[in-house]
PDB file of N, CA and C in Angstrom:
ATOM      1  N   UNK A   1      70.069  96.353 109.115  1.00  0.00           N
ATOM      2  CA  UNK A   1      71.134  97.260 108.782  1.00  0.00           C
ATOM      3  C   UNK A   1      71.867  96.731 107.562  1.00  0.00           C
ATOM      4  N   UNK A   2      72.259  97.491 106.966  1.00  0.00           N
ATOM      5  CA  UNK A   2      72.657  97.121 105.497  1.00  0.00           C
ATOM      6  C   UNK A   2      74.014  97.463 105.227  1.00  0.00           C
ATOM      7  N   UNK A   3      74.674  98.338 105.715  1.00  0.00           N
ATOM      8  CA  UNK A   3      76.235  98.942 105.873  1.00  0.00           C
ATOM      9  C   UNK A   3      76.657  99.097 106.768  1.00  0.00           C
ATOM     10  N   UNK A   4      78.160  98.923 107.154  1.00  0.00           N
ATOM     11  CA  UNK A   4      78.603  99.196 108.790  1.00  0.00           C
ATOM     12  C   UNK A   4      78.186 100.074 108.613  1.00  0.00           C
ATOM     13  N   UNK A   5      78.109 101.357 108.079  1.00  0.00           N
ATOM     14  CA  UNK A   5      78.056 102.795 108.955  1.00  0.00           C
ATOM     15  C   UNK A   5      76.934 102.427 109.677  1.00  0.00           C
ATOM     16  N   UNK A   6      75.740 102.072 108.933  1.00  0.00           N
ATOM     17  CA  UNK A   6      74.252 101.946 109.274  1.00  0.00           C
ATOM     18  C   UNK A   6      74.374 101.548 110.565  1.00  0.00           C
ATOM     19  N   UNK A   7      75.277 100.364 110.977  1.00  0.00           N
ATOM     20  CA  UNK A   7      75.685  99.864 112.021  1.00  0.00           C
ATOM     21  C   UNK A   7      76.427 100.894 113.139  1.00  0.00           C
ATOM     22  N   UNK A   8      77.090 101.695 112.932  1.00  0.00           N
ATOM     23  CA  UNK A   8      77.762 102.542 113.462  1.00  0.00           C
ATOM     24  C   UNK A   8      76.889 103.446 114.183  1.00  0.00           C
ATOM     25  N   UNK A   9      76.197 103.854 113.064  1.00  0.00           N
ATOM     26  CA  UNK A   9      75.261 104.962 113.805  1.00  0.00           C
ATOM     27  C   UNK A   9      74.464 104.191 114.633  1.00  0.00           C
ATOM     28  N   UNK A  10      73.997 102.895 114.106  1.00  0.00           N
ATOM     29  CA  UNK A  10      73.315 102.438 115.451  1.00  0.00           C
ATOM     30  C   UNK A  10      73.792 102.346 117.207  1.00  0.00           C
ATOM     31  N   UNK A  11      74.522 101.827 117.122  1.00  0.00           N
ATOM     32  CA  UNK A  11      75.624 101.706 117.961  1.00  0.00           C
ATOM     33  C   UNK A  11      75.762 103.051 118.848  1.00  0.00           C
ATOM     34  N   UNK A  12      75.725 104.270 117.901  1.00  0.00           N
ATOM     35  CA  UNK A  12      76.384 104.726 118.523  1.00  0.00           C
ATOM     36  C   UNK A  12      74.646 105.907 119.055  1.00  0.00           C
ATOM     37  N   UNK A  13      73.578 105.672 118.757  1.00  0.00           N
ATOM     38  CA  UNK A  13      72.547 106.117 119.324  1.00  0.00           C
ATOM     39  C   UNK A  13      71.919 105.452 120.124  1.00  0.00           C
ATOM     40  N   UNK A  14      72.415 104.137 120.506  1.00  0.00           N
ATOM     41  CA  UNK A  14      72.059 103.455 121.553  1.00  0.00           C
ATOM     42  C   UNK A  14      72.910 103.470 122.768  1.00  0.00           C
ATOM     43  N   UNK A  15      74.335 103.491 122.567  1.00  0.00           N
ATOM     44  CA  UNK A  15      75.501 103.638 123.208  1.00  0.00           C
ATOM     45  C   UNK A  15      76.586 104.433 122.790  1.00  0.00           C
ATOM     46  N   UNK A  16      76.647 105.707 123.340  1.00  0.00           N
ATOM     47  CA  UNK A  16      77.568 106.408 123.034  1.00  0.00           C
ATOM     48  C   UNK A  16      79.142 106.134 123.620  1.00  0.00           C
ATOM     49  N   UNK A  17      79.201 105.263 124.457  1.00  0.00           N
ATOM     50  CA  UNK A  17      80.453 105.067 124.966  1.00  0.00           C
ATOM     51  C   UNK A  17      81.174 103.798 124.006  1.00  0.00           C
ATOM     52  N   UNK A  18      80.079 102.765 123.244  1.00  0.00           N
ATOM     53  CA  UNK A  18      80.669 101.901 122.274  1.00  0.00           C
ATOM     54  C   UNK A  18      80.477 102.862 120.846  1.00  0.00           C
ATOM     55  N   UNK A  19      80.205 103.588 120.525  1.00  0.00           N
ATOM     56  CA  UNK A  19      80.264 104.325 119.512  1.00  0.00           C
ATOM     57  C   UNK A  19      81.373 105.191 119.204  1.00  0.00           C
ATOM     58  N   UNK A  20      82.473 105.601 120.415  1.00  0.00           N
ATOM     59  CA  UNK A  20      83.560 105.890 120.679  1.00  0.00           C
ATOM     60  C   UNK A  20      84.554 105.319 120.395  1.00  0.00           C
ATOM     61  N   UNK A  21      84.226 103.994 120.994  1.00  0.00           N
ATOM     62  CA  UNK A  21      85.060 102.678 121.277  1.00  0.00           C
ATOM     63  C   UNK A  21      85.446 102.580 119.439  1.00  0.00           C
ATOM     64  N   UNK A  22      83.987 102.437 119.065  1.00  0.00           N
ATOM     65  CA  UNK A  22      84.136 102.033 117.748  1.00  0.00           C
ATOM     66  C   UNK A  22      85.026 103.219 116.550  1.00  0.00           C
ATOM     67  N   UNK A  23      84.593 104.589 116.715  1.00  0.00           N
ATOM     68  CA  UNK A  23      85.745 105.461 115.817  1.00  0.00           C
ATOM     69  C   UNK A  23      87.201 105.343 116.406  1.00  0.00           C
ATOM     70  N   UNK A  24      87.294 105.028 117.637  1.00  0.00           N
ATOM     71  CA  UNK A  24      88.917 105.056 118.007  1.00  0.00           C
ATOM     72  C   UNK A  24      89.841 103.616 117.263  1.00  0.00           C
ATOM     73  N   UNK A  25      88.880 102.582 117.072  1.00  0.00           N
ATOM     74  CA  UNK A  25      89.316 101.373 116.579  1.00  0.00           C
ATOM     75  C   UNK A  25      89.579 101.531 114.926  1.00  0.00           C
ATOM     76  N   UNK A  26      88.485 102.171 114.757  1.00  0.00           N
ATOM     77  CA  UNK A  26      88.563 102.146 112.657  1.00  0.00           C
ATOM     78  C   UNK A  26      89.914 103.377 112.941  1.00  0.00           C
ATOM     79  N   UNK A  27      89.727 104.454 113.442  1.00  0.00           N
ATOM     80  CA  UNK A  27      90.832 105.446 113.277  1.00  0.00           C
ATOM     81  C   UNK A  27      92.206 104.361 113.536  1.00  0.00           C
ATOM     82  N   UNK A  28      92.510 103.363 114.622  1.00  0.00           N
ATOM     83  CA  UNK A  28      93.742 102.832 114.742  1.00  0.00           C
ATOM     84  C   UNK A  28      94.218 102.165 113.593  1.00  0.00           C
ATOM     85  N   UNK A  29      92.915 101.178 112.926  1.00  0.00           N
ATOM     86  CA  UNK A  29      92.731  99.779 111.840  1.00  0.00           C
ATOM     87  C   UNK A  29      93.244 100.639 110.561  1.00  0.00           C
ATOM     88  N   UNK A  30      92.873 102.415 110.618  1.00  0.00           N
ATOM     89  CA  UNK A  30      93.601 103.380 108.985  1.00  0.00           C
ATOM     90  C   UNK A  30      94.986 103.562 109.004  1.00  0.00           C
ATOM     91  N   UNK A  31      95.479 104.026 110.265  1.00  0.00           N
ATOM     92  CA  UNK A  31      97.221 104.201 110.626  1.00  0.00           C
ATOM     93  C   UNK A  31      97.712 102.673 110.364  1.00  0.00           C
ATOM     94  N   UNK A  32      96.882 101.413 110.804  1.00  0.00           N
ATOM     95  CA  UNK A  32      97.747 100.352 110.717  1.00  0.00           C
ATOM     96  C   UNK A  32      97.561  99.730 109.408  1.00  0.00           C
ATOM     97  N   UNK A  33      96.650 100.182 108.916  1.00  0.00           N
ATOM     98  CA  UNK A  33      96.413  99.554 107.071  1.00  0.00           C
ATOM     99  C   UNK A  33      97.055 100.320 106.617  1.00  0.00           C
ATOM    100  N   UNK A  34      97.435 101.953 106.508  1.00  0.00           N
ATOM    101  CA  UNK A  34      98.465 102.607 105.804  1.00  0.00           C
ATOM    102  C   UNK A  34      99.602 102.129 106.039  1.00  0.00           C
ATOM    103  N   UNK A  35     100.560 101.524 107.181  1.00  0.00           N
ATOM    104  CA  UNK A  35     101.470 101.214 107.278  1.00  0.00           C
ATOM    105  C   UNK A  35     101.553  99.871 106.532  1.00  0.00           C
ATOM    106  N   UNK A  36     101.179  98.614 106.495  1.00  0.00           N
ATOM    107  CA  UNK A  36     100.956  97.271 105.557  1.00  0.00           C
ATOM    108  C   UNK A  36     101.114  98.021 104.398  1.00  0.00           C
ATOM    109  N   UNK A  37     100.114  98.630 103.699  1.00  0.00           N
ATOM    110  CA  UNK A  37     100.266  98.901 102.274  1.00  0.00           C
ATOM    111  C   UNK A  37     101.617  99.653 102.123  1.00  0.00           C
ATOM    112  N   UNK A  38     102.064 100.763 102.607  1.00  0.00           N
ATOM    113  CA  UNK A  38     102.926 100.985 102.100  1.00  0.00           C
ATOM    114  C   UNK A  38     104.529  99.532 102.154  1.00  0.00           C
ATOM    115  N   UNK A  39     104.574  99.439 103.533  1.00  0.00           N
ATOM    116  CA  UNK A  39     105.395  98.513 103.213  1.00  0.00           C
ATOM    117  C   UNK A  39     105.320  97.392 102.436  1.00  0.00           C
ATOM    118  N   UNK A  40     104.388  96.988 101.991  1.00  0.00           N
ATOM    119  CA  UNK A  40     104.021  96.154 101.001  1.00  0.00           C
ATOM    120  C   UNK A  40     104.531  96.607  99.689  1.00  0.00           C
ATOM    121  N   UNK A  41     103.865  97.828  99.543  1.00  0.00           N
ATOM    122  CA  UNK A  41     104.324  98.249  98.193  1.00  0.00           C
ATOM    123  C   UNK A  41     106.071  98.361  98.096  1.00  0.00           C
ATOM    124  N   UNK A  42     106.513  98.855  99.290  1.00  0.00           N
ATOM    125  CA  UNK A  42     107.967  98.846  98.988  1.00  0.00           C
ATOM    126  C   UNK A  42     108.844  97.796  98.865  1.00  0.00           C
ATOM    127  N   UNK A  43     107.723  96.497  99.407  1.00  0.00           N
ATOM    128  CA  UNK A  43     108.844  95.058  99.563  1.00  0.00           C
ATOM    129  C   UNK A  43     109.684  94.678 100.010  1.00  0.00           C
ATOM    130  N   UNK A  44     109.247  95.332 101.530  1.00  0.00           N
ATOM    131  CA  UNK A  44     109.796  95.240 102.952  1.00  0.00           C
ATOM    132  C   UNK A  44     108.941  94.167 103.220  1.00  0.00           C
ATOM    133  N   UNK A  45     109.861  92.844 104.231  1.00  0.00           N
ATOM    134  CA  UNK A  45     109.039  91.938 104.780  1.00  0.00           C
ATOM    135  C   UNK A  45     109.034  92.648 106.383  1.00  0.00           C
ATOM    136  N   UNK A  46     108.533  91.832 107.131  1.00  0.00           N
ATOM    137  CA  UNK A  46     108.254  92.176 108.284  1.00  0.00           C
ATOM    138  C   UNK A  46     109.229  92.239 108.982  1.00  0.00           C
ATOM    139  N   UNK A  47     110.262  91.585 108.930  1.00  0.00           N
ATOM    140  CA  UNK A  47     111.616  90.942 109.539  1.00  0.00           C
ATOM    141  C   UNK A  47     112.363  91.973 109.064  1.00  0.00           C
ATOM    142  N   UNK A  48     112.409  92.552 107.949  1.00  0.00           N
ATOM    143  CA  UNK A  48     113.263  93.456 107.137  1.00  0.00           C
ATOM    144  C   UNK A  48     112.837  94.659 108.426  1.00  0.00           C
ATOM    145  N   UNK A  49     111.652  95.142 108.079  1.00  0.00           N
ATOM    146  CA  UNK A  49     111.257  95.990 108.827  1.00  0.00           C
ATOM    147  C   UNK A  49     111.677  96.313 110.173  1.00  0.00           C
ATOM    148  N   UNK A  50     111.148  95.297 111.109  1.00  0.00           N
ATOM    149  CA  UNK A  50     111.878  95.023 112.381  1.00  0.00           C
ATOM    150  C   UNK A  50     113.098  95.286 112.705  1.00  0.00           C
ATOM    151  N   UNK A  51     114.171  94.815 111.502  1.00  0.00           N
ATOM    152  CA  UNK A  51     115.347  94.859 111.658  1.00  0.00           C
ATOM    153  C   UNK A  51     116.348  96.413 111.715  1.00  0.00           C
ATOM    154  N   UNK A  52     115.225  96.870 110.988  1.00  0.00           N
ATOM    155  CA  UNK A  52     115.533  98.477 110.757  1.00  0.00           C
ATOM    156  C   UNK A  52     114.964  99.422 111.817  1.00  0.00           C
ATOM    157  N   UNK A  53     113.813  98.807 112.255  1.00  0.00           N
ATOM    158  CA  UNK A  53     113.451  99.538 113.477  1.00  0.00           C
ATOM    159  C   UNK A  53     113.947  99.802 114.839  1.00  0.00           C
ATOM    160  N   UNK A  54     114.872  98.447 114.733  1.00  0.00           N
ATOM    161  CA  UNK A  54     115.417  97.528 116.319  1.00  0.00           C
ATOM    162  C   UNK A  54     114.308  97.038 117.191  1.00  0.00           C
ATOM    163  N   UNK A  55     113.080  96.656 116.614  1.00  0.00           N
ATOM    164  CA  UNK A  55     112.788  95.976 117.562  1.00  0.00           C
ATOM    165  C   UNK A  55     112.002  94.445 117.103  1.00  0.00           C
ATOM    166  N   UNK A  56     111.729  93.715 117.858  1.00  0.00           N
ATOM    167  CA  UNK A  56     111.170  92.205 117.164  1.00  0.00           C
ATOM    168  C   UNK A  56     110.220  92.017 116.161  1.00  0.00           C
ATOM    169  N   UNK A  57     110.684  91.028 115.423  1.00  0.00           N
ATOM    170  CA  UNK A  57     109.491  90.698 113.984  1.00  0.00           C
ATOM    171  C   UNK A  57     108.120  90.461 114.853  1.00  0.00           C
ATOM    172  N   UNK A  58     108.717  90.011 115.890  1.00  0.00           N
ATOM    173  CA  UNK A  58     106.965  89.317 116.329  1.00  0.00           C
ATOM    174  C   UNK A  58     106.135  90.656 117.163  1.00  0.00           C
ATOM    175  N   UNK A  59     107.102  91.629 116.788  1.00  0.00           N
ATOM    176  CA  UNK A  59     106.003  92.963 117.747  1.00  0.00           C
ATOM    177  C   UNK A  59     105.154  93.731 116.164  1.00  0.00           C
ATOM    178  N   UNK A  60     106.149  93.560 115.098  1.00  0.00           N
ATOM    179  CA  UNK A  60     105.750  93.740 113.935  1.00  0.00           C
ATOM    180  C   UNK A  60     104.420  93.169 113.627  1.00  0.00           C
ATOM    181  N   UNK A  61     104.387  91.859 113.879  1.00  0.00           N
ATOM    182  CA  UNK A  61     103.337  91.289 113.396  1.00  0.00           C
ATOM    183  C   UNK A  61     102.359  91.464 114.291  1.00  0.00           C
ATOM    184  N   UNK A  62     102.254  91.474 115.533  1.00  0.00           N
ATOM    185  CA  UNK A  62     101.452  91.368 116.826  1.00  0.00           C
ATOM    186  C   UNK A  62     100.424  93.244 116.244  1.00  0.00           C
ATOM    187  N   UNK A  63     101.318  94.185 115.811  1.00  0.00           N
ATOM    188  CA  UNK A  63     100.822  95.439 115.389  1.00  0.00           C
ATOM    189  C   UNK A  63     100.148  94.820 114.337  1.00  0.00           C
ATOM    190  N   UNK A  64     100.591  94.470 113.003  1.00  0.00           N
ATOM    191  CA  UNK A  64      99.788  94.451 111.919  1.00  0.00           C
ATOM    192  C   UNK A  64      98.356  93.759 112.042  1.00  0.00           C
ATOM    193  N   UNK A  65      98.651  92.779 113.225  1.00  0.00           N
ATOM    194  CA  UNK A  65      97.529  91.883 113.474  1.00  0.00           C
ATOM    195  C   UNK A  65      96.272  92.643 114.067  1.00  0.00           C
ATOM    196  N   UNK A  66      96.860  93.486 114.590  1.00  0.00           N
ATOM    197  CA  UNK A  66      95.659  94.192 115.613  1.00  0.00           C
ATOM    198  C   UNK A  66      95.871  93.455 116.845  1.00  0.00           C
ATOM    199  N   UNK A  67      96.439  92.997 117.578  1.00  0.00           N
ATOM    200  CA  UNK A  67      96.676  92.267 118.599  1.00  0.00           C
ATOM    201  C   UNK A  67      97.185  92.883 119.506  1.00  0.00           C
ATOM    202  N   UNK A  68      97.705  93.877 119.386  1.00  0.00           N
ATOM    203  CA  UNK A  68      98.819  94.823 120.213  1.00  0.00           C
ATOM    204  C   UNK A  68      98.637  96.423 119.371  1.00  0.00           C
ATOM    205  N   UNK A  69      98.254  97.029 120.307  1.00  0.00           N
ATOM    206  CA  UNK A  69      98.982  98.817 120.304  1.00  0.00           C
ATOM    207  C   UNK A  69      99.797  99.200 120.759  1.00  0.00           C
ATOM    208  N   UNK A  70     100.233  99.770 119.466  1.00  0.00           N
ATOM    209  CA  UNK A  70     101.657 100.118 119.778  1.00  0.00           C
ATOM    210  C   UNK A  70     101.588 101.345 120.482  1.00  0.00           C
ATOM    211  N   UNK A  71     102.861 101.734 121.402  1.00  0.00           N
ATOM    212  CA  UNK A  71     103.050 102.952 121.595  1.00  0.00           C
ATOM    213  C   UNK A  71     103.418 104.350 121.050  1.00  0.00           C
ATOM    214  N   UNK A  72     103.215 105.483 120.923  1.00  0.00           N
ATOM    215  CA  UNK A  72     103.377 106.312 120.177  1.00  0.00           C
ATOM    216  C   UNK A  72     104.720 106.276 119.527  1.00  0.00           C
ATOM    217  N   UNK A  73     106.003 106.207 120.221  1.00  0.00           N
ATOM    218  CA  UNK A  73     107.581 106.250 120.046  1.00  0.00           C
ATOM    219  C   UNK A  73     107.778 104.737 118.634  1.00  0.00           C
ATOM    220  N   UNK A  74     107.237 103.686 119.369  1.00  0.00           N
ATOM    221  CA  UNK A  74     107.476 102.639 117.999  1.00  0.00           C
ATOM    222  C   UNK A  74     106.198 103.003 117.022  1.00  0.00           C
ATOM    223  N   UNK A  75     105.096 103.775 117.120  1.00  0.00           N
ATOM    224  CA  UNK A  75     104.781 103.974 116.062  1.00  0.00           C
ATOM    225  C   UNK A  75     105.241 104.638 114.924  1.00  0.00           C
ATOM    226  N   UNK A  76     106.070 105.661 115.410  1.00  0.00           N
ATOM    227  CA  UNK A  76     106.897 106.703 114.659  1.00  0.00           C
ATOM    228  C   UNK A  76     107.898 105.861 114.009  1.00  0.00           C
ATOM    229  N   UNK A  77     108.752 104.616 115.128  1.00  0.00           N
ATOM    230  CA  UNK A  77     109.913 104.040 114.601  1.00  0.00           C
ATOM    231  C   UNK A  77     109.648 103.303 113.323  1.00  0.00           C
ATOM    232  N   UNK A  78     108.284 102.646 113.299  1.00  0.00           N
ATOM    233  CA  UNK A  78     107.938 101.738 112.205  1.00  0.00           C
ATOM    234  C   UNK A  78     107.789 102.937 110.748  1.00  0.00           C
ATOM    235  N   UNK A  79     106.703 104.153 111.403  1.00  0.00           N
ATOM    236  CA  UNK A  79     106.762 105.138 109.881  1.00  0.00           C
ATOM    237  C   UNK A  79     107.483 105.428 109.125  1.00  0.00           C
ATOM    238  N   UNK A  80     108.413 105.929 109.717  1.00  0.00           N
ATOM    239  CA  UNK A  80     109.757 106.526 109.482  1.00  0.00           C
ATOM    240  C   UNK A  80     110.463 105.940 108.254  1.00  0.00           C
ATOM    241  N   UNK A  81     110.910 104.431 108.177  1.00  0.00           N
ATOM    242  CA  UNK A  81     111.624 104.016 107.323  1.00  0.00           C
ATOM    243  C   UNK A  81     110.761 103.323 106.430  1.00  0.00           C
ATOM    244  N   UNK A  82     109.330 103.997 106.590  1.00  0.00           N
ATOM    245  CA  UNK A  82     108.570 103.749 105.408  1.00  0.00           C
ATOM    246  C   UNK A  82     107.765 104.599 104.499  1.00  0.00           C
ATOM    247  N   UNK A  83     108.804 106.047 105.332  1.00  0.00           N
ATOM    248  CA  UNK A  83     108.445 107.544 103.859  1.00  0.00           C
ATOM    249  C   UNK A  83     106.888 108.159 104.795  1.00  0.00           C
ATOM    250  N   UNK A  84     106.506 107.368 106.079  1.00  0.00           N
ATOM    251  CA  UNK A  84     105.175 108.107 106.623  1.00  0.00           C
ATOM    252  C   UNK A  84     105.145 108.568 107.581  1.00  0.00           C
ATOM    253  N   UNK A  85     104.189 109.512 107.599  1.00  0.00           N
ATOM    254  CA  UNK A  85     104.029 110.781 108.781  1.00  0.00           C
ATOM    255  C   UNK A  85     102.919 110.530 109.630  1.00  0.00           C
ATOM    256  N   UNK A  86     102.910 110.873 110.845  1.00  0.00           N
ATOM    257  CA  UNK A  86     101.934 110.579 111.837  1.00  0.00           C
ATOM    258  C   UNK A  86     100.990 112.371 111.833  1.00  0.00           C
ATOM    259  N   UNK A  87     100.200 112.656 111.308  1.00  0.00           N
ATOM    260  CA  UNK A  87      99.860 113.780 111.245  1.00  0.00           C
ATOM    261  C   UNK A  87      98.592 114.424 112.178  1.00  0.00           C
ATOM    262  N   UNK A  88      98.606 115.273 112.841  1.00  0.00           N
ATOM    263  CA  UNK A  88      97.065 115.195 113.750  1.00  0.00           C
ATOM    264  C   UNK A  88      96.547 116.664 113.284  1.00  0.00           C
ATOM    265  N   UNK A  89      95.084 116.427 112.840  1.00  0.00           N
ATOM    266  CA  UNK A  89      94.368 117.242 112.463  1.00  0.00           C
ATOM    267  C   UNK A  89      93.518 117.784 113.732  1.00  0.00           C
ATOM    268  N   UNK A  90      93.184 119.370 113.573  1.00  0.00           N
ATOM    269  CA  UNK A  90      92.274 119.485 114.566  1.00  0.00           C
ATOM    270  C   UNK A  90      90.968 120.268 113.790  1.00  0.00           C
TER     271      UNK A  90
END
């Protein structure tokens, strides 16, 4: 295999239940890389962030890390004071 996708599709014609697994993870890893970049670009630290959100630097980071999912309500809290929208397409 030569590209994740290549990988993806494998995955996901051998096992459709990890092939799931796997779009629900890249879909989480785009909401949580849009959020880094933008606050990055604005030159918000993490702590800054937190502080505006009300809730801990270390839940901040535990999200950016991928370590923790957040819940829908602090996902919104973190967007919000960073100009972004949670949008669902159907």
């Amino acid at each position: 295999m030569k590209t994740w996708d290549d990988y993806k599709n494998h995955i996901k014609a051998i096992d459709s239940i990890a092939g799931k697994d796997l779009e629900q993870i890249e879909e989480q890893a785009a909401i949580i890389s849009a959020v880094i970049k933008k606050r990055t670009e604005l030159g918000i630290s993490q702590r800054d962030l937190a502080a505006i959100c009300g809730i801990p630097q270390s839940s901040v980071a535990r999200i950016e890390a991928h370590t923790t999912t957040p819940k829908l309500d602090t996902l919104i809290k973190i967007m919000r004071p960073l100009g972004l929208k949670l949008t669902v397409l159907k």
